[in-house]
PDB file of N, CA and C in Angstrom:
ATOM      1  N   UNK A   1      -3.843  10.470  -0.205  1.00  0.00           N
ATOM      2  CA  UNK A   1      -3.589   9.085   0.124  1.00  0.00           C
ATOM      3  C   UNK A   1      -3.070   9.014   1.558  1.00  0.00           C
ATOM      4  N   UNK A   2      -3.618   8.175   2.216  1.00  0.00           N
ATOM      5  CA  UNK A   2      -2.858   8.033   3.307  1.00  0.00           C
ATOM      6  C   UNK A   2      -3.284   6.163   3.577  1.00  0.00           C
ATOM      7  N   UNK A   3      -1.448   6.029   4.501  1.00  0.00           N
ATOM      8  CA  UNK A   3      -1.759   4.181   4.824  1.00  0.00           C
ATOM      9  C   UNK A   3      -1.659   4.317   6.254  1.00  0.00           C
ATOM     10  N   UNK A   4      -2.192   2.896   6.115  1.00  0.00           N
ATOM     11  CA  UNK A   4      -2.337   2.743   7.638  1.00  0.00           C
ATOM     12  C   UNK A   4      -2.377   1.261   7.911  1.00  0.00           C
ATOM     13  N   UNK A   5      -1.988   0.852   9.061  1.00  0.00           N
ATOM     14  CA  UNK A   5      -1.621  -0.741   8.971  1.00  0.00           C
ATOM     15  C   UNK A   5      -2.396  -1.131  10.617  1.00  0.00           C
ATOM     16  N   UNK A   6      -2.986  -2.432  10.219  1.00  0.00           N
ATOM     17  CA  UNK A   6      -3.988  -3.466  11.315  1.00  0.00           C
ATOM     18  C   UNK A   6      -3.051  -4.683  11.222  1.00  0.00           C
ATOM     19  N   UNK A   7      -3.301  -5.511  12.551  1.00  0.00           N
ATOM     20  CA  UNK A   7      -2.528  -6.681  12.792  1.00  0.00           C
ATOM     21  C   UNK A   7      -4.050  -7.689  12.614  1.00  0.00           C
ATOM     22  N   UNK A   8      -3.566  -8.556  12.085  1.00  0.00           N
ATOM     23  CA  UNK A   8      -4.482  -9.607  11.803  1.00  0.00           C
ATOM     24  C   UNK A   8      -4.662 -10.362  13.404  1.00  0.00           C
ATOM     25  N   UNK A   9      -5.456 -11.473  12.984  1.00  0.00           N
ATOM     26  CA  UNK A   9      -5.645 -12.304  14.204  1.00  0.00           C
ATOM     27  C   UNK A   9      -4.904 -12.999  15.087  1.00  0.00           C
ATOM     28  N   UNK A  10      -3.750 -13.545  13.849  1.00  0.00           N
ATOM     29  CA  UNK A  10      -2.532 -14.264  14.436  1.00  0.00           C
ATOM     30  C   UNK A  10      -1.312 -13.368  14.378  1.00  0.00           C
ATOM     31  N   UNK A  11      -1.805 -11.818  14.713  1.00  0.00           N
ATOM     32  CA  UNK A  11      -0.656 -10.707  14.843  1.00  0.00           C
ATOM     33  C   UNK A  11       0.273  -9.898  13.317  1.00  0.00           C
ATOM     34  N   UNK A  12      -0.072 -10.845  12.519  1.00  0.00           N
ATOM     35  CA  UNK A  12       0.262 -10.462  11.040  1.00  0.00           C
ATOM     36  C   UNK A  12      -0.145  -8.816  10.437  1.00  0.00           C
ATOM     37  N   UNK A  13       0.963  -8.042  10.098  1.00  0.00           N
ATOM     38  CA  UNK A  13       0.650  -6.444  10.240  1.00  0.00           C
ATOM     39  C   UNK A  13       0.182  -6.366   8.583  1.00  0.00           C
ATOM     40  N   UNK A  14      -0.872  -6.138   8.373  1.00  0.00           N
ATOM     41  CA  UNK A  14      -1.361  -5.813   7.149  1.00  0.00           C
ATOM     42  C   UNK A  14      -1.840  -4.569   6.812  1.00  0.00           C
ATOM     43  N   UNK A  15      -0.680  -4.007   5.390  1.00  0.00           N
ATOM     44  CA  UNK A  15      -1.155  -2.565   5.497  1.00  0.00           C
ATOM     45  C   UNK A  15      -1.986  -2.146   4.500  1.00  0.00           C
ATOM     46  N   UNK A  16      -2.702  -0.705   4.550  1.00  0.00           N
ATOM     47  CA  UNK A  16      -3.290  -0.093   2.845  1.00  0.00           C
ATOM     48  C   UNK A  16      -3.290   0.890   3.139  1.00  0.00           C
ATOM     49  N   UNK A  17      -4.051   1.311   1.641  1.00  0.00           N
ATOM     50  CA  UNK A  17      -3.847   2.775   1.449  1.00  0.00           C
ATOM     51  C   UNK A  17      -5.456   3.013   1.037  1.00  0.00           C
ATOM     52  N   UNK A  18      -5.485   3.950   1.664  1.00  0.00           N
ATOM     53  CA  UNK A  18      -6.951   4.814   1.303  1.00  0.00           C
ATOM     54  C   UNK A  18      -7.099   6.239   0.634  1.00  0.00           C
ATOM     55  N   UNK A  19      -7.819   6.515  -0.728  1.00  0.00           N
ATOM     56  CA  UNK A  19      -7.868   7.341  -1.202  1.00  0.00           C
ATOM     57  C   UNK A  19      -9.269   8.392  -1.179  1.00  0.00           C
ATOM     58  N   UNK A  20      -9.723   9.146  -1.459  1.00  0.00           N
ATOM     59  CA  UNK A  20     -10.515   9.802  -1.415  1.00  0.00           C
ATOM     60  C   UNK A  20     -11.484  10.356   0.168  1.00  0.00           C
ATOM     61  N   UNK A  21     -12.665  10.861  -0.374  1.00  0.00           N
ATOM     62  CA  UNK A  21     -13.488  11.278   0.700  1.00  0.00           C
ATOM     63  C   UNK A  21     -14.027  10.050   2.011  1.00  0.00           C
ATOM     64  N   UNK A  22     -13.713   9.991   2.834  1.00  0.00           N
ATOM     65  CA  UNK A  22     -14.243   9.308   3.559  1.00  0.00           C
ATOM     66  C   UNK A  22     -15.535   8.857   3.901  1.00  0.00           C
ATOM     67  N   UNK A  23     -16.448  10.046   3.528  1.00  0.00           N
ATOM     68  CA  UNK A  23     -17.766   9.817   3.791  1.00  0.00           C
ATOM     69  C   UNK A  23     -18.258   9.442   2.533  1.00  0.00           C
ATOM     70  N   UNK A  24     -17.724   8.837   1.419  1.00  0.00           N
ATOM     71  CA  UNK A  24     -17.955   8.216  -0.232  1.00  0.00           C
ATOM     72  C   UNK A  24     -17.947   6.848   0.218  1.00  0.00           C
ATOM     73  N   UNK A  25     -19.113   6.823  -0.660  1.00  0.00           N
ATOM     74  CA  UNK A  25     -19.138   4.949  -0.711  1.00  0.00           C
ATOM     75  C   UNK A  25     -18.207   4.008  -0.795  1.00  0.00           C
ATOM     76  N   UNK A  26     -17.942   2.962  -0.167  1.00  0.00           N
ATOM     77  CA  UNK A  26     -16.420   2.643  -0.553  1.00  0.00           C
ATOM     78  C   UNK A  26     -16.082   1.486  -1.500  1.00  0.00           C
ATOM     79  N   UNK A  27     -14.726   1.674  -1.824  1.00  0.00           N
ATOM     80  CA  UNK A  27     -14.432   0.465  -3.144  1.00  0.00           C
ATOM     81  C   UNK A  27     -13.241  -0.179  -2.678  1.00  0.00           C
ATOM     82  N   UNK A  28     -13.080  -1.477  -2.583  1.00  0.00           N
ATOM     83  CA  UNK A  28     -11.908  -2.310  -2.227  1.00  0.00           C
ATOM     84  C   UNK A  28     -11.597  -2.669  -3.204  1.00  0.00           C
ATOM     85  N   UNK A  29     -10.109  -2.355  -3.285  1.00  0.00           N
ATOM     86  CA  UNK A  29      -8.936  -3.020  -4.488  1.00  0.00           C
ATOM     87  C   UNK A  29      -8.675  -4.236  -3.936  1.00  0.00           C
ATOM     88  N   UNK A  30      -8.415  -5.233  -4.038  1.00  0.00           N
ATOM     89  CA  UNK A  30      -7.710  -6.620  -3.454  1.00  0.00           C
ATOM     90  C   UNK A  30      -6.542  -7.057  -5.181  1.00  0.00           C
ATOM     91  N   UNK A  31      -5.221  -6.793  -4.812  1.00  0.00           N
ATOM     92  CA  UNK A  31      -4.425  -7.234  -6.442  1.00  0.00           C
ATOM     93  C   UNK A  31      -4.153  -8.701  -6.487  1.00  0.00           C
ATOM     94  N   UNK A  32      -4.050  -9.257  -7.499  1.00  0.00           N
ATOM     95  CA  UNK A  32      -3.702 -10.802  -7.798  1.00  0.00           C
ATOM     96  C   UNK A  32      -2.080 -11.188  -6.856  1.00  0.00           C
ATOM     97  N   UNK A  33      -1.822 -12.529  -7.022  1.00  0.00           N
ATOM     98  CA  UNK A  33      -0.765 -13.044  -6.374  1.00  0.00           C
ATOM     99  C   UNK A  33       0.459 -12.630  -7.311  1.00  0.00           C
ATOM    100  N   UNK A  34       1.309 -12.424  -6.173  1.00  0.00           N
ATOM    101  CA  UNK A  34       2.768 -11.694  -6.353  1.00  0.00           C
ATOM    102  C   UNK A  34       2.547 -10.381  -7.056  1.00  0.00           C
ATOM    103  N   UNK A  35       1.429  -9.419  -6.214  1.00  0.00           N
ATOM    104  CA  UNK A  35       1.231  -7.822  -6.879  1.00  0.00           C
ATOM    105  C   UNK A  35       1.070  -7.842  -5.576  1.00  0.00           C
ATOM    106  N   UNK A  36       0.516  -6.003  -5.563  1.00  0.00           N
ATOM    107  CA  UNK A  36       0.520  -5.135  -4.297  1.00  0.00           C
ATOM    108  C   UNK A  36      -0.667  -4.129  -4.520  1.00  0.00           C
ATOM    109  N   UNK A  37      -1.300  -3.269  -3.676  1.00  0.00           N
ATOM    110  CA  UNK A  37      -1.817  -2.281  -3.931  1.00  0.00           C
ATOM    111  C   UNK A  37      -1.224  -1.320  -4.933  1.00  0.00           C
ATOM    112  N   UNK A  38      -0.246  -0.886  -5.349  1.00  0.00           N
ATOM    113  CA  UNK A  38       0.808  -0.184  -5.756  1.00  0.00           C
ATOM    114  C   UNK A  38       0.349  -0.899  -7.431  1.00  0.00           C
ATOM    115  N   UNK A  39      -0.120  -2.216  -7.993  1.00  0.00           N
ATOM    116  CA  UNK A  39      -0.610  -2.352  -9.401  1.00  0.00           C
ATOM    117  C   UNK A  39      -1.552  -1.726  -9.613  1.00  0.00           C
ATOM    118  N   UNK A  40      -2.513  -0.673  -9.280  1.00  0.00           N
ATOM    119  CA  UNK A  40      -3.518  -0.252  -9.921  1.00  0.00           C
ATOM    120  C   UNK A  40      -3.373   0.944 -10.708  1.00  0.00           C
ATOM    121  N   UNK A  41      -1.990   1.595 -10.118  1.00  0.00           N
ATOM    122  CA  UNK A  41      -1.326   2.807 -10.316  1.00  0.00           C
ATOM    123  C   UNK A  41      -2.410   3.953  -9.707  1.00  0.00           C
ATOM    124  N   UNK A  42      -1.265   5.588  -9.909  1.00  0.00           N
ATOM    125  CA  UNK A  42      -2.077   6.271  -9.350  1.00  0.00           C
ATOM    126  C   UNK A  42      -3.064   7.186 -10.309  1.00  0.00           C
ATOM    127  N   UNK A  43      -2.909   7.123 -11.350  1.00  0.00           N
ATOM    128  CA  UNK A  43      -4.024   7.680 -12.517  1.00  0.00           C
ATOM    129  C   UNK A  43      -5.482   7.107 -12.081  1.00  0.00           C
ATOM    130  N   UNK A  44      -5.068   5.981 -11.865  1.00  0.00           N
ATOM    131  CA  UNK A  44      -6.592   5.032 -11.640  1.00  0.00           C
ATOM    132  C   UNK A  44      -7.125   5.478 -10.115  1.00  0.00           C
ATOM    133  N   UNK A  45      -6.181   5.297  -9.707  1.00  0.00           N
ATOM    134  CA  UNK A  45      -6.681   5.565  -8.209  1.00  0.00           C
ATOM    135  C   UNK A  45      -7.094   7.194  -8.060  1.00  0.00           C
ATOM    136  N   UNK A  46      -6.535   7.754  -8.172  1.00  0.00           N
ATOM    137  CA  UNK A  46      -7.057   9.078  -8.071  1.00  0.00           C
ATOM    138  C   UNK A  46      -8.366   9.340  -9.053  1.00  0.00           C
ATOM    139  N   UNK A  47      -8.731   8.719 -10.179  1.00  0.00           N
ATOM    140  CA  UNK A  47      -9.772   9.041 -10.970  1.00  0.00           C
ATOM    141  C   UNK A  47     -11.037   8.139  -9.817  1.00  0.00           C
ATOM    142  N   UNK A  48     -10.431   6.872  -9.497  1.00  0.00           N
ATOM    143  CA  UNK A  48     -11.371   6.021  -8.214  1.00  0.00           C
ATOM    144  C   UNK A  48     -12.090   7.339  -7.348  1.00  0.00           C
ATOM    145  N   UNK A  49     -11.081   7.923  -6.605  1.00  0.00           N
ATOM    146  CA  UNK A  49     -11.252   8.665  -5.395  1.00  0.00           C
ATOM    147  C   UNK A  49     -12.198   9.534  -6.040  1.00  0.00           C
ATOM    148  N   UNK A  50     -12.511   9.885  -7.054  1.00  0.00           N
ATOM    149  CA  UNK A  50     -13.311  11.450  -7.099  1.00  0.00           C
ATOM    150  C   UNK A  50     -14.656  10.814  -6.841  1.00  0.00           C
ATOM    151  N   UNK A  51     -15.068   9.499  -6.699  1.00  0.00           N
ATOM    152  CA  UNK A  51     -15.826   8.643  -6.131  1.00  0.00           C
ATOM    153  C   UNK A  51     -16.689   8.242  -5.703  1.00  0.00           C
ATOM    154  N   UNK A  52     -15.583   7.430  -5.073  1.00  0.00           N
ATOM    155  CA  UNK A  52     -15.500   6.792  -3.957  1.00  0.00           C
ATOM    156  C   UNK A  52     -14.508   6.860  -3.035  1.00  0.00           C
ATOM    157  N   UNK A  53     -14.898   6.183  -1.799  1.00  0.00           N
ATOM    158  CA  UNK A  53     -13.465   6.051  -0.824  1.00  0.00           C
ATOM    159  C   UNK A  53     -12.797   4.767  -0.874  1.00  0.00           C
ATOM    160  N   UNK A  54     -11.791   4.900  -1.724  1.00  0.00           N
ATOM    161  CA  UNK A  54     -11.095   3.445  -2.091  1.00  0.00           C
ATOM    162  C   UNK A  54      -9.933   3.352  -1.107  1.00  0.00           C
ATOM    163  N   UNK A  55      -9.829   1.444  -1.553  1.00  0.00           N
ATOM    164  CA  UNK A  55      -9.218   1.028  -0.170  1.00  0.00           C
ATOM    165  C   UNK A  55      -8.777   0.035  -0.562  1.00  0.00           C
ATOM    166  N   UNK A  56      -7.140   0.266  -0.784  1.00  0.00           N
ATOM    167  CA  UNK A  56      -6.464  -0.612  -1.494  1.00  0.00           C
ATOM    168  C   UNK A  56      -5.118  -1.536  -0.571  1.00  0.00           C
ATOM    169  N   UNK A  57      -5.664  -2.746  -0.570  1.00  0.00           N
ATOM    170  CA  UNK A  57      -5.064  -3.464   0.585  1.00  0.00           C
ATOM    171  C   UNK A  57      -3.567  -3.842  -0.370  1.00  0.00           C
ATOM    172  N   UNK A  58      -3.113  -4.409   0.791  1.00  0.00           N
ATOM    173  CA  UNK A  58      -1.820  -5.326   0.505  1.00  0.00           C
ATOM    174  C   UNK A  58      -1.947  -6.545   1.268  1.00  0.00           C
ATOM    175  N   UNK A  59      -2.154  -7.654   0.302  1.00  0.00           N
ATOM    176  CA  UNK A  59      -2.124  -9.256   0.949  1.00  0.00           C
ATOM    177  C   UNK A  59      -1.337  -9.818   2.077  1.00  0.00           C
ATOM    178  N   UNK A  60      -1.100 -10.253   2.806  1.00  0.00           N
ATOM    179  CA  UNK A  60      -0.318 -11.196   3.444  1.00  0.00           C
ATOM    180  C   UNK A  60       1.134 -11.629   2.850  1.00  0.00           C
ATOM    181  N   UNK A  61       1.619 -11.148   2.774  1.00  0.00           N
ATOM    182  CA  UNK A  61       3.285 -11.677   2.152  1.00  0.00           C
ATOM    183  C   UNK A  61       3.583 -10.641   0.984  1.00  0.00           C
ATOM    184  N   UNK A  62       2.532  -9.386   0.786  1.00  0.00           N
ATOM    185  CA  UNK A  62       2.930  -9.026  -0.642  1.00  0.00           C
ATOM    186  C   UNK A  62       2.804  -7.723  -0.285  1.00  0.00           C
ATOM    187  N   UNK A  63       3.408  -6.669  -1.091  1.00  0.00           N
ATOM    188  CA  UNK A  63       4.128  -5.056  -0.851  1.00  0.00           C
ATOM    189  C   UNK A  63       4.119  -5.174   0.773  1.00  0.00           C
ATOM    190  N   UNK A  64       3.569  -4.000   1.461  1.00  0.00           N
ATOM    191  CA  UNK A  64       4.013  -3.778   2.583  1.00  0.00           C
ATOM    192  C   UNK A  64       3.657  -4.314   3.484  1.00  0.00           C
ATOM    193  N   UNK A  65       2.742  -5.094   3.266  1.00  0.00           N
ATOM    194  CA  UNK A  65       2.577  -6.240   4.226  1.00  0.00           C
ATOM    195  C   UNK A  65       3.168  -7.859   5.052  1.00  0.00           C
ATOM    196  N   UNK A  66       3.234  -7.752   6.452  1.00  0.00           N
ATOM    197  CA  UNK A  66       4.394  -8.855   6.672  1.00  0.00           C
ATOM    198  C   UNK A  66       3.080 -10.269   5.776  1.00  0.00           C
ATOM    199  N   UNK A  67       4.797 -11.039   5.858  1.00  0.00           N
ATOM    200  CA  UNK A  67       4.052 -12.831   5.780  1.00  0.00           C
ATOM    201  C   UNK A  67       4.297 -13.252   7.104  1.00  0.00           C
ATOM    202  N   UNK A  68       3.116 -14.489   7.374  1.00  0.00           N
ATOM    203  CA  UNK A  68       2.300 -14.790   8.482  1.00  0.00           C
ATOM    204  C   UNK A  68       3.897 -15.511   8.603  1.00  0.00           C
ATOM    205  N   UNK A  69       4.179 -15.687   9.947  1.00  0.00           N
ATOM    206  CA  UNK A  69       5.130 -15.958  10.616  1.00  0.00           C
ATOM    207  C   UNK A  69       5.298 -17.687  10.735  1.00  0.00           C
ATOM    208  N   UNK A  70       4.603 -18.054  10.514  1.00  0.00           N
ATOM    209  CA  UNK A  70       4.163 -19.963  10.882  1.00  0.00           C
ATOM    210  C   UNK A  70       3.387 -20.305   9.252  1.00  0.00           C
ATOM    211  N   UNK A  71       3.523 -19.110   8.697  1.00  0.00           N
ATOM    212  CA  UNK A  71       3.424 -19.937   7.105  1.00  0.00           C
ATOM    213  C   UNK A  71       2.232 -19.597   6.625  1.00  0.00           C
ATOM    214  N   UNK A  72       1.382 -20.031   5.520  1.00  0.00           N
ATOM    215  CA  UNK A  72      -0.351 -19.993   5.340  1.00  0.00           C
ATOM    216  C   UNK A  72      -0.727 -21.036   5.510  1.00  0.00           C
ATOM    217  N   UNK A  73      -0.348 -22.499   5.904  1.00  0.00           N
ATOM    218  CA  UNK A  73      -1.123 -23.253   6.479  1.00  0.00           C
ATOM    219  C   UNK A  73      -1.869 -23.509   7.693  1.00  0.00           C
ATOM    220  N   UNK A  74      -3.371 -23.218   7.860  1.00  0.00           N
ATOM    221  CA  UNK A  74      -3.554 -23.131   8.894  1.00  0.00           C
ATOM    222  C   UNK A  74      -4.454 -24.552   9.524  1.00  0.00           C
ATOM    223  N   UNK A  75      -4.075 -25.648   9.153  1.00  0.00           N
ATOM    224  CA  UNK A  75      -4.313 -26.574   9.456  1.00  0.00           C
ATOM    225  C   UNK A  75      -3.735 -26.866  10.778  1.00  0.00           C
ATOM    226  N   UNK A  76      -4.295 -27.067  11.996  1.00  0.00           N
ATOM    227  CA  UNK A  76      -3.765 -28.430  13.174  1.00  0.00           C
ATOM    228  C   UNK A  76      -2.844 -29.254  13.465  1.00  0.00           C
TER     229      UNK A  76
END
């Protein structure tokens, strides 16, 4: 496993974690509201990785990811 974190557009640091072979087809986790990458557990994820190369984000405001600084409304 290893994470690694990208800044969104409006600078927002969003992190994940990636499991398996890199050169494996890949599978995105995305978890429901008020979860994290961290709900899929690691039984699952490691059975994922023998794989694929999974790629398990963290939302905007949820586990290790910041919340957007000016809120989620992005209305004008």
């Amino acid at each position: 496993m290893t994470v690694h974190q990208v800044r969104g557009a409006d600078g927002t640091r969003i992190v994940y974690r990636t499991f398996g072979d890199p050169s494996s087809r890949p599978l995105v986790l995305l978890h429901g509201w008020a979860q994290s990458s961290h709900c899929w557990g690691d039984p699952l994820l490691e059975d994922l990785a023998a794989r694929y190369r999974v790629i398990a984000v963290d939302l905007r405001g949820h586990g290790c990811s910041a919340a957007p600084a000016d809120g989620y409304d992005d209305r004008a």
